[in-house]
Protein backbone atom coordinates (compact mmCIF):
# COMPACT_ATOMS: atom_id res chain seq x y z
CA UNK A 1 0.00 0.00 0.00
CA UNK A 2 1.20 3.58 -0.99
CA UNK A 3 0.18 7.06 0.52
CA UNK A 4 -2.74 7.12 -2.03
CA UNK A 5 -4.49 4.32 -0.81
CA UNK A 6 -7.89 3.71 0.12
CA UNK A 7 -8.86 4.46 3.67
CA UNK A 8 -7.07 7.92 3.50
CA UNK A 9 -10.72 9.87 3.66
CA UNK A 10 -13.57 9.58 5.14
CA UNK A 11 -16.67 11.17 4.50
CA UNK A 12 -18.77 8.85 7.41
CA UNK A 13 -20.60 11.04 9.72
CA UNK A 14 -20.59 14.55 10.22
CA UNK A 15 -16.67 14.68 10.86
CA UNK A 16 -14.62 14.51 7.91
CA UNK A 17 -11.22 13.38 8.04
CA UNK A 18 -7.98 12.99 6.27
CA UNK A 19 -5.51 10.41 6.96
CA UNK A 20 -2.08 11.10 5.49
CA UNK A 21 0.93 9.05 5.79
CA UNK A 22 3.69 9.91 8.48
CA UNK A 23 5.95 11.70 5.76
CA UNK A 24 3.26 13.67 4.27
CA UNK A 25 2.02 14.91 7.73
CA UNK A 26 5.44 15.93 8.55
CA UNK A 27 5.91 17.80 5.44
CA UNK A 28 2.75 20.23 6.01
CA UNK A 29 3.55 20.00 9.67
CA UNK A 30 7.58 21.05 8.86
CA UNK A 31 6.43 24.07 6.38
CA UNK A 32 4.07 24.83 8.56
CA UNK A 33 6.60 25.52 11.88
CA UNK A 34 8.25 27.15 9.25
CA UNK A 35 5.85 29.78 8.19
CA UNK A 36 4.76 30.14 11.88
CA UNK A 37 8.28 30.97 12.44
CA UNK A 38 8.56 33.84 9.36
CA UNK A 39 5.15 35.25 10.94
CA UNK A 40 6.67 35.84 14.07
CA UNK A 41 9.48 37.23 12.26
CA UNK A 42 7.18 39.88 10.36
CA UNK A 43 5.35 40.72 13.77
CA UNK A 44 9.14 41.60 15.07
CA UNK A 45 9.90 43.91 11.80
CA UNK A 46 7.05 46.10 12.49
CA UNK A 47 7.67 46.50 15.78
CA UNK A 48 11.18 47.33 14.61
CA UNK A 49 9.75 49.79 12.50
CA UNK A 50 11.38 48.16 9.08
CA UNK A 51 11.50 49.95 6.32
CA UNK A 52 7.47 48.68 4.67
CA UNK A 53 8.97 47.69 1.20
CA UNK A 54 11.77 45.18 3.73
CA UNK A 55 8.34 44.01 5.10
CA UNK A 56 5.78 43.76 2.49
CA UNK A 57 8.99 41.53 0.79
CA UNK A 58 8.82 39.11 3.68
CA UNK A 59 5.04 38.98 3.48
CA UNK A 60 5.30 38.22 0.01
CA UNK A 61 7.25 35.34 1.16
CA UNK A 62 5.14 33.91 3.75
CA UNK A 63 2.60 33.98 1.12
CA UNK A 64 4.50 31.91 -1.11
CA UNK A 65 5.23 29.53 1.37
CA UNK A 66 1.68 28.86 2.41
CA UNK A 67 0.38 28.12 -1.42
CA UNK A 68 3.04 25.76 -1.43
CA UNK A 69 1.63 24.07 1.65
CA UNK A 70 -2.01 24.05 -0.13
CA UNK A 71 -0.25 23.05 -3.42
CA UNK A 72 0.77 20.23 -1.33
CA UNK A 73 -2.44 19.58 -0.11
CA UNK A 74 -4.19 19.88 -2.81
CA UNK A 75 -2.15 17.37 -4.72
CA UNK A 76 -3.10 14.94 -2.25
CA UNK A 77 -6.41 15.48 -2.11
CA UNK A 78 -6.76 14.46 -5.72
CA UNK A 79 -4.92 11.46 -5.61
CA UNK A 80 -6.77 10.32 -2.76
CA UNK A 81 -9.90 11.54 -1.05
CA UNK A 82 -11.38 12.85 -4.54
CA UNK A 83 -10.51 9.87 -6.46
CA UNK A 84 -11.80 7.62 -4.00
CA UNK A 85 -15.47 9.63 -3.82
CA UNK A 86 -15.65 9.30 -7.64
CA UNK A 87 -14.71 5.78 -7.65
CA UNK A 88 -17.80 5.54 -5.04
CA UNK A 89 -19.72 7.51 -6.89
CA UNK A 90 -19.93 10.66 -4.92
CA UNK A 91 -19.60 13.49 -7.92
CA UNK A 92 -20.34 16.35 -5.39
CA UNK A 93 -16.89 15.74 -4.21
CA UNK A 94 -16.27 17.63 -8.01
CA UNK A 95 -18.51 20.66 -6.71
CA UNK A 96 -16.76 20.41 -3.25
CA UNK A 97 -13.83 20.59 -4.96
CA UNK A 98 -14.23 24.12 -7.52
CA UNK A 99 -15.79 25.90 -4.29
CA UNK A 100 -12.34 25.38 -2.80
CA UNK A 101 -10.00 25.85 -5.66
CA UNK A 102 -11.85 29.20 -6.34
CA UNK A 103 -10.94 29.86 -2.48
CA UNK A 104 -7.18 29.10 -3.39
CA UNK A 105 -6.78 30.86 -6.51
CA UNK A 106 -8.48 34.48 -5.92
């Protein structure tokens, strides 16, 4: 069994849940320490009083970072919790699934 396996949603209840292997949960969980970290940085430049253009910079960063998390994500939400619905025959998951990437991308 891979990452992409079956079992890795589930859509049972009224909790919904993802189950990602070890590495992948580290990987979010490690870029995600990470960007904490450069927010806490960018609450220290402004009470600094950086110069905005230093600051806006690192925002732009932090930003970047955090679409790469949900780039991440995203790409393992395909391969597993939407492919899975279809293959059950849930299309709303397709719906579900534009509603969010509009989110992402606006």
């Amino acid at each position: 069994m891979n990452e992409h396996d079956s079992n890795c949603c589930s859509t049972d209840g009224a909790e919904r849940k993802s189950h990602h292997s070890d590495k992948v949960k580290n990987n979010l969980i490690s870029r995600l320490n990470r960007i904490e970290g450069q927010v806490r940085g960018l609450k220290g430049l402004i009470e600094k009083d950086t110069y905005c253009d230093d600051v806006l910079n690192q925002i732009a960063s932090v930003q970047s970072a955090l679409n790469g998390v949900g780039k991440l994500l995203l790409q393992h939400h395909l391969h597993s919790c939407v492919v899975e619905r279809i293959q059950d025959g849930d299309t709303e998951v397709l719906t579900e699934l534009m509603v969010t990437m509009n989110k992402l991308i606006k």
